[in-house]
C-alpha atoms as a PDB file:
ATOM      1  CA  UNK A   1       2.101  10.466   5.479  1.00  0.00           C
ATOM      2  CA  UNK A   2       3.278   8.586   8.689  1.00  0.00           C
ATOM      3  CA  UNK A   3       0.951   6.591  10.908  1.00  0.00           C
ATOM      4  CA  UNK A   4       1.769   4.926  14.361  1.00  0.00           C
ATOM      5  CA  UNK A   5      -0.198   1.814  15.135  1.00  0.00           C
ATOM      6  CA  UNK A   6      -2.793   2.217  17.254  1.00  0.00           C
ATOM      7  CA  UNK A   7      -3.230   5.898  16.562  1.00  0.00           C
ATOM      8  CA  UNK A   8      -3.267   6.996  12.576  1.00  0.00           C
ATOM      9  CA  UNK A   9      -3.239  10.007  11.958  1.00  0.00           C
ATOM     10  CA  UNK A  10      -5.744  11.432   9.164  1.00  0.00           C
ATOM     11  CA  UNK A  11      -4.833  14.345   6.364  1.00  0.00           C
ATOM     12  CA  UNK A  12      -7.449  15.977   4.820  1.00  0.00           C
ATOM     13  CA  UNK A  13      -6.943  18.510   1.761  1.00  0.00           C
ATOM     14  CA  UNK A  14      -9.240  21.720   1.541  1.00  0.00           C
ATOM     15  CA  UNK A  15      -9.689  23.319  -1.739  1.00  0.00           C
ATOM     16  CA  UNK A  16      -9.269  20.626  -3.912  1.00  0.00           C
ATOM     17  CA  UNK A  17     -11.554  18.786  -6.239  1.00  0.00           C
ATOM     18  CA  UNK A  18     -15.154  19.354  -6.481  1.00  0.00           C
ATOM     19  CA  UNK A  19     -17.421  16.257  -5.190  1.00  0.00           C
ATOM     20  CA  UNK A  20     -18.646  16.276  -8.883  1.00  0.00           C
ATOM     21  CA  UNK A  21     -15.357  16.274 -10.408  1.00  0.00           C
ATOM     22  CA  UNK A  22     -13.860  12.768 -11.741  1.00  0.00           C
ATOM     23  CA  UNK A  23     -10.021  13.208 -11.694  1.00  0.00           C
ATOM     24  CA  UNK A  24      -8.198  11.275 -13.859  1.00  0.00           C
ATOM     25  CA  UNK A  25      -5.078   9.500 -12.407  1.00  0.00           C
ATOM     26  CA  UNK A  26      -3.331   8.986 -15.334  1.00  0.00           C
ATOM     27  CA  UNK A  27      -3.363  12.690 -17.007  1.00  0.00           C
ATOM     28  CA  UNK A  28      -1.002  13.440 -13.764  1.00  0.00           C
ATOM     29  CA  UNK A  29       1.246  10.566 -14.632  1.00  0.00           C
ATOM     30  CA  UNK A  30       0.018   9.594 -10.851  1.00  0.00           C
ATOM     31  CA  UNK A  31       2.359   6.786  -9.110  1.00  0.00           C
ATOM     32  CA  UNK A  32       2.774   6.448  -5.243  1.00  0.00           C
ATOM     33  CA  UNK A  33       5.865   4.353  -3.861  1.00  0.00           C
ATOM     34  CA  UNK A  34       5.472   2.912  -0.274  1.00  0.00           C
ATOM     35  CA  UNK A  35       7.115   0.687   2.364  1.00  0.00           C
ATOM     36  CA  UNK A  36       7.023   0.618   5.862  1.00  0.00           C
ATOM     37  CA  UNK A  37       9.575   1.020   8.728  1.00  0.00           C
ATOM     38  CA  UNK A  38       9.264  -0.738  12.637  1.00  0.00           C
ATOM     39  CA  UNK A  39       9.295   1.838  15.721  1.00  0.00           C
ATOM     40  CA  UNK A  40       9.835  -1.343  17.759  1.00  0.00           C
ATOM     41  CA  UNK A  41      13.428  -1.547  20.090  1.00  0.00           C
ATOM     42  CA  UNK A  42      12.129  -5.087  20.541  1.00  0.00           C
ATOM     43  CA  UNK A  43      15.289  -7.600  19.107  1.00  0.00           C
ATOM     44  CA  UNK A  44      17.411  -4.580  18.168  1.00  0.00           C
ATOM     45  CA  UNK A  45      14.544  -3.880  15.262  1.00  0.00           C
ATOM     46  CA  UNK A  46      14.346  -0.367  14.835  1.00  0.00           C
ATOM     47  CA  UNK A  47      14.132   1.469  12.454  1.00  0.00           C
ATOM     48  CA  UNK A  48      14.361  -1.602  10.271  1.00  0.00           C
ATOM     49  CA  UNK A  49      12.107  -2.106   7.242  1.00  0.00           C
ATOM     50  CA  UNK A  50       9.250  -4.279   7.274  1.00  0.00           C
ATOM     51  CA  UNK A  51       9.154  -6.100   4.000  1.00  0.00           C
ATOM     52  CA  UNK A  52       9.059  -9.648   5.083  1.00  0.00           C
ATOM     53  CA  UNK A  53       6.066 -11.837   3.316  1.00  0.00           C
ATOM     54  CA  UNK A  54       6.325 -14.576   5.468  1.00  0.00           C
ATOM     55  CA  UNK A  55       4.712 -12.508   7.865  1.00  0.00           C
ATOM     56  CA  UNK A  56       3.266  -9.099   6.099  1.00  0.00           C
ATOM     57  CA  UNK A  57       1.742  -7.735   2.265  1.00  0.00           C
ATOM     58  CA  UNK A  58       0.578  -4.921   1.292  1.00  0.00           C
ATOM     59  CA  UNK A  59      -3.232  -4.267   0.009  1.00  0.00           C
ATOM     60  CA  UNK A  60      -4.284  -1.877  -2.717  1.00  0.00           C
ATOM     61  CA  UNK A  61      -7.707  -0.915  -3.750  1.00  0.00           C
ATOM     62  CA  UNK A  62      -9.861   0.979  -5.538  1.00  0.00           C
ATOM     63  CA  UNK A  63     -13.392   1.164  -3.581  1.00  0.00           C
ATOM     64  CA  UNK A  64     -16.242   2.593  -5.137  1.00  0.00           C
ATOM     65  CA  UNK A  65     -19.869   2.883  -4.496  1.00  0.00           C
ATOM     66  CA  UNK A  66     -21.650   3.892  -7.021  1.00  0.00           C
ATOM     67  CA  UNK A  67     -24.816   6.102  -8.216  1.00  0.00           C
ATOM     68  CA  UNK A  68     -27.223   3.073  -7.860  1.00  0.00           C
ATOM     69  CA  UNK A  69     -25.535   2.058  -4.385  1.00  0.00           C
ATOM     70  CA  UNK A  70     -23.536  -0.417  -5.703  1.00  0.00           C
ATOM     71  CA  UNK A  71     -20.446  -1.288  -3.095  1.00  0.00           C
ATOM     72  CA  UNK A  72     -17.277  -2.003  -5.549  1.00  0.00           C
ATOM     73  CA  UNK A  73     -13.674  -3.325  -4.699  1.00  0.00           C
ATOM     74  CA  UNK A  74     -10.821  -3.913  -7.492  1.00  0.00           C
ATOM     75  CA  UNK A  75      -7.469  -5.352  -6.088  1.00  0.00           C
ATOM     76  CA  UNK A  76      -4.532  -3.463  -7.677  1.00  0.00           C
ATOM     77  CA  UNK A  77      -1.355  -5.611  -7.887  1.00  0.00           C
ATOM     78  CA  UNK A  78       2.011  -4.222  -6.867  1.00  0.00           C
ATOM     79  CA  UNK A  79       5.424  -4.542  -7.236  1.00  0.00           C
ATOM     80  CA  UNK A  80       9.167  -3.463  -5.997  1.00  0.00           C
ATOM     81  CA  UNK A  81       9.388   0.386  -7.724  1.00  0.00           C
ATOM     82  CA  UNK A  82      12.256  -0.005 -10.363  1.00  0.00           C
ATOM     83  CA  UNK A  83      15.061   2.418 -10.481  1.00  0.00           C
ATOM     84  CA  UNK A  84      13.352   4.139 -13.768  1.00  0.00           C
ATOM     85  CA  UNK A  85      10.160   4.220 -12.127  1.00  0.00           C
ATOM     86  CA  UNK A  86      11.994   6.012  -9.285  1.00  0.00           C
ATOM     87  CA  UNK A  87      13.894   8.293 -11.482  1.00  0.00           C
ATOM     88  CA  UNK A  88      10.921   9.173 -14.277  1.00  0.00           C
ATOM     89  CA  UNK A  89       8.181   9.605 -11.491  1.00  0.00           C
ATOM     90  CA  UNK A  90      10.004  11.448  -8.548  1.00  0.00           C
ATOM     91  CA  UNK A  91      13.581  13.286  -9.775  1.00  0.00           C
ATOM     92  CA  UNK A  92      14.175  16.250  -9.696  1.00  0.00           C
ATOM     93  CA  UNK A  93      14.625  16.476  -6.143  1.00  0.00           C
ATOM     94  CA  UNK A  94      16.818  18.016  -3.442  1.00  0.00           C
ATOM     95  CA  UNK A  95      20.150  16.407  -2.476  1.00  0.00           C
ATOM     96  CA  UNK A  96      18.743  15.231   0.484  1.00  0.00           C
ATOM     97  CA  UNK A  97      15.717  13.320  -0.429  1.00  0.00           C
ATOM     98  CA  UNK A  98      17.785  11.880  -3.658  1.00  0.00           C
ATOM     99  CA  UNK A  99      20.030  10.306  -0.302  1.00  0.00           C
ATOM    100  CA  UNK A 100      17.003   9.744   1.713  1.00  0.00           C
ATOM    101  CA  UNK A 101      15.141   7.346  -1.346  1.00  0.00           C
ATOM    102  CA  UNK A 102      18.661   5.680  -2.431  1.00  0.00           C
ATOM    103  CA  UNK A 103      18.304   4.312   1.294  1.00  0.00           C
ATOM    104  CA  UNK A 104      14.650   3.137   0.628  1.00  0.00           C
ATOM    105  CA  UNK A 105      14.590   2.398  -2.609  1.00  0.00           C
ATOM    106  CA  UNK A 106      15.183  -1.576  -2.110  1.00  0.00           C
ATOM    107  CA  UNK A 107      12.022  -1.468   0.213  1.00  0.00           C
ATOM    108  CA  UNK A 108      10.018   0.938  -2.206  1.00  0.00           C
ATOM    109  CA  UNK A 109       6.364  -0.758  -3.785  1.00  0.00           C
ATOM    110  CA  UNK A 110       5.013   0.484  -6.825  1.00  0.00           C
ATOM    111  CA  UNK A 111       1.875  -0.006  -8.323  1.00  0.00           C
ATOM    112  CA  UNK A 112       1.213  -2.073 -11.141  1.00  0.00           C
ATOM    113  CA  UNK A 113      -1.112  -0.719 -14.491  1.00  0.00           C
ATOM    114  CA  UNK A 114      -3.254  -3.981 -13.965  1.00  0.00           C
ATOM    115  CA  UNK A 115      -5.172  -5.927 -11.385  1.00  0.00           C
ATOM    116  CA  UNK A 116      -3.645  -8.632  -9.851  1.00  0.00           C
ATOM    117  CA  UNK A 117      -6.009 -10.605 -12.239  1.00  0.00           C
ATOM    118  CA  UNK A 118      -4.128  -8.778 -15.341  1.00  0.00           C
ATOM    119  CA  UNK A 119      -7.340  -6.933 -15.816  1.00  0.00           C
ATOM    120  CA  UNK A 120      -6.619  -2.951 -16.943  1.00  0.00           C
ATOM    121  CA  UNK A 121      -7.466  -0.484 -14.186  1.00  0.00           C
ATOM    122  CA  UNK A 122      -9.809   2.850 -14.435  1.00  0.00           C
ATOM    123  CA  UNK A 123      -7.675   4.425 -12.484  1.00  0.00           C
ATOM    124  CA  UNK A 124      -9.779   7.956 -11.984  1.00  0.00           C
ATOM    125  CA  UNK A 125     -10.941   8.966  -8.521  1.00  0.00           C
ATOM    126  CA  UNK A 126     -14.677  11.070  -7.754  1.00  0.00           C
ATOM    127  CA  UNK A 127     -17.247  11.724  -4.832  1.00  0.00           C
ATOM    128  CA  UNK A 128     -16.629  11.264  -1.262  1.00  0.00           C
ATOM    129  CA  UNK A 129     -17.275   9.419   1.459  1.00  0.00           C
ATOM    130  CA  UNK A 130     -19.816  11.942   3.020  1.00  0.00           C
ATOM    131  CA  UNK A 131     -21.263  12.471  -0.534  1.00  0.00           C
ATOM    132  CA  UNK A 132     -21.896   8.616  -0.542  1.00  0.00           C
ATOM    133  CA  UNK A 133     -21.067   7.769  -3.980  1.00  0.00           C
ATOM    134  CA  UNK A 134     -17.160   7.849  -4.452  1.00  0.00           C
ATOM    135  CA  UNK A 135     -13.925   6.030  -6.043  1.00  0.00           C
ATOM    136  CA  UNK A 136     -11.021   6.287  -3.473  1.00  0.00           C
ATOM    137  CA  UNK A 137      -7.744   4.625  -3.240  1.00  0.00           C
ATOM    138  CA  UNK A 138      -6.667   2.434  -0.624  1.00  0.00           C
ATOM    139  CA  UNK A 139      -3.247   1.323   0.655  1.00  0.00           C
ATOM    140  CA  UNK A 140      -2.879  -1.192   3.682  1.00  0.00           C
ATOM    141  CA  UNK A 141      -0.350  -3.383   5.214  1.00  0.00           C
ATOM    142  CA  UNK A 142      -1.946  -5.985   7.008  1.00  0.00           C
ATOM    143  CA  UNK A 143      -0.465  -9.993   8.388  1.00  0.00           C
ATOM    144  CA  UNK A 144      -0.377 -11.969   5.576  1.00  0.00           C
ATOM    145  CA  UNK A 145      -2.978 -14.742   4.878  1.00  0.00           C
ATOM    146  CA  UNK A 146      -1.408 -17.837   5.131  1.00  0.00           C
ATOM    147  CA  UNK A 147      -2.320 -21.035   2.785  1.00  0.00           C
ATOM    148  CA  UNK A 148      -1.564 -24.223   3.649  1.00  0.00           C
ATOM    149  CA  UNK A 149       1.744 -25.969   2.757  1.00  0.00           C
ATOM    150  CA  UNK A 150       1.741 -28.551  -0.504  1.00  0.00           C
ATOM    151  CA  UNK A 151       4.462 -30.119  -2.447  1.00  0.00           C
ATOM    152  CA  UNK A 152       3.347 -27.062  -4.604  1.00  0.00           C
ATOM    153  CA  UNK A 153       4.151 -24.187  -2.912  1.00  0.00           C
ATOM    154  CA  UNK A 154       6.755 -25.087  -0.603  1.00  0.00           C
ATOM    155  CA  UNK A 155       9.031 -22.505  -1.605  1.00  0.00           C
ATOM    156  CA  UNK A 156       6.416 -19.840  -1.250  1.00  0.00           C
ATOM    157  CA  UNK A 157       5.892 -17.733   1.450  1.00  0.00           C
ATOM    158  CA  UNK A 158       3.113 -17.361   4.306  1.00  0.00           C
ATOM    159  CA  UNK A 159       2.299 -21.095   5.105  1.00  0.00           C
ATOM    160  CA  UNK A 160       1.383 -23.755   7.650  1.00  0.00           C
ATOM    161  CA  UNK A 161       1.441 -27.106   7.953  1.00  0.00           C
ATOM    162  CA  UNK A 162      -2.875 -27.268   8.634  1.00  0.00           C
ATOM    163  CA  UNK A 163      -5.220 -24.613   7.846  1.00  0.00           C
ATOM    164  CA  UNK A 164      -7.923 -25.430   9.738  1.00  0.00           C
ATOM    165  CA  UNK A 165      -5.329 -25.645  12.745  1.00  0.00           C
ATOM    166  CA  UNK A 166      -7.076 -23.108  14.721  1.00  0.00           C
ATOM    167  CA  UNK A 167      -4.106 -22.874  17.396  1.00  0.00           C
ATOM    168  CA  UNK A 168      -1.311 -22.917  14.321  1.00  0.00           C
ATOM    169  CA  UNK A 169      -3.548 -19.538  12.464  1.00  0.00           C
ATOM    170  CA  UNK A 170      -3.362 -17.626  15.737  1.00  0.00           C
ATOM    171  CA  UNK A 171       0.543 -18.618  15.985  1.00  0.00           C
ATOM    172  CA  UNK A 172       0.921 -17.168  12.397  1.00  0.00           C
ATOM    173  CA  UNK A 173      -0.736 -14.083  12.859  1.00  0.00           C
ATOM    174  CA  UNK A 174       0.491 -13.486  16.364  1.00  0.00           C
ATOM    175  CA  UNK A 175       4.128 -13.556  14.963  1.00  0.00           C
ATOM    176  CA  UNK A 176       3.054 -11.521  11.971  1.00  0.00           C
ATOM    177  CA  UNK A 177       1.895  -8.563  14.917  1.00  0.00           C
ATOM    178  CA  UNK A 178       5.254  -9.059  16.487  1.00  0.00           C
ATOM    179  CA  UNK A 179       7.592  -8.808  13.534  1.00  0.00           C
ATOM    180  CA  UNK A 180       5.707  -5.364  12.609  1.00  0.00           C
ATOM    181  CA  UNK A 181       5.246  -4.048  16.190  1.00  0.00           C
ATOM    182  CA  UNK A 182       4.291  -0.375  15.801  1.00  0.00           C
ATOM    183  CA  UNK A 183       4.454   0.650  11.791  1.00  0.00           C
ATOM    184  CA  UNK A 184       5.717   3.624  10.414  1.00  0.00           C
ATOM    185  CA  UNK A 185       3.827   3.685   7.206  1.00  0.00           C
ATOM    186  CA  UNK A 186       6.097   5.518   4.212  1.00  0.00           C
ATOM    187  CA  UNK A 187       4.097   7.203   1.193  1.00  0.00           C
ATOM    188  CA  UNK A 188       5.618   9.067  -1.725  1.00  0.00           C
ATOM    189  CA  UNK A 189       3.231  10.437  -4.302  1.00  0.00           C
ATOM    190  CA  UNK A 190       4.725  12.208  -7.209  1.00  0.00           C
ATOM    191  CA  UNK A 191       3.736  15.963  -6.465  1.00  0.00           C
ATOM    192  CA  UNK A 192       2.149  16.477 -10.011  1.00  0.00           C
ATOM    193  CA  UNK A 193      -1.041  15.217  -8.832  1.00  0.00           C
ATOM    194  CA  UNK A 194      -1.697  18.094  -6.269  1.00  0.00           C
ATOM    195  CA  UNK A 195      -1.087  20.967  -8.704  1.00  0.00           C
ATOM    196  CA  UNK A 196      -4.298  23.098  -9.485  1.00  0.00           C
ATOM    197  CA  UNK A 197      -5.578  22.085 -12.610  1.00  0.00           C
END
């Protein structure tokens, strides 16, 4: 799936689950790796990978609402995909892909089993959003939120000097839109989890 900032483009699946049906994640041995490429020429950027968290990070959730109207969110942590994660969740594949993913695979994300509170994740997936009661998964790369800077965290990543600096937030986040200029979002899902059950 590839989307182009402002315009993202939408995929929709006929014939697949039922509304009614709860599909559980984990009986597919379900994992998705991700990064995200720049289609900006701008300082001889393109084509580069966008990986920097001084300026970007990447969001995961699962969002529910459920029978009684209830509006959940769970945070899913991630992490750089290891080799064996590569190899166990996406080989075999053609000669060409195996070059294409040895070229990615430093900029790859994987999903963790946990929450990024270490909390274990139902990972299943029902309803839709026109059905109103649903669990769906969610992947976005947005600016980083920056925190402020302490003898703490110094060495840490997406900070400035004042938080309440109004003028010094809008400097962050306006360098955080030009590092990523237009994004070419990069999604692998291992293929098991669109076979007919």
């Amino acid at each position: 799936m590839k989307a182009e900032s402002p315009d993202i483009q939408t995929f929709e699946i006929e014939k697949g689950y039922d509304l009614n049906e709860t599909v559980q994640l984990a009986d597919f041995n379900f994992q998705i790796a991700f990064t995200a490429q720049t289609l900006s020429i701008q300082h001889d950027r393109q084509n580069k990978y966008i990986d920097d968290t001084d300026f970007i990070e990447w969001v995961v959730t699962l969002d529910e609402v459920t029978p009684k109207g209830e509006p959940k969110t769970v945070m899913i942590g991630t992490h750089k995909c290891t080799q064996k994660e590569l190899n166990d969740t996406f080989f075999p594949i053609t000669a060409t892909q195996t070059n294409v993913l040895a070229r990615q695979k430093e900029h790859l994300n994987c999903l963790d089993n946990q929450t990024v509170f270490g909390d274990k994740i139902d990972l299943s997936l029902y309803g839709g959003f026109k059905f109103g009661i649903y669990r769906s998964l969610s992947i976005m790369l947005r600016p980083c939120v920056p925190r402020e800077r302490t003898i703490h965290n110094a060495n840490e990543t997406c900070l400035v000097n004042n938080i309440h600096d109004r003028e010094e937030i809008d400097a962050k986040l306006q360098s955080a839109k030009d590092y990523v200029g237009k994004a070419n979002l990069i999604i692998y899902m291992n293929k098991q989890i669109w076979n007919p059950l």
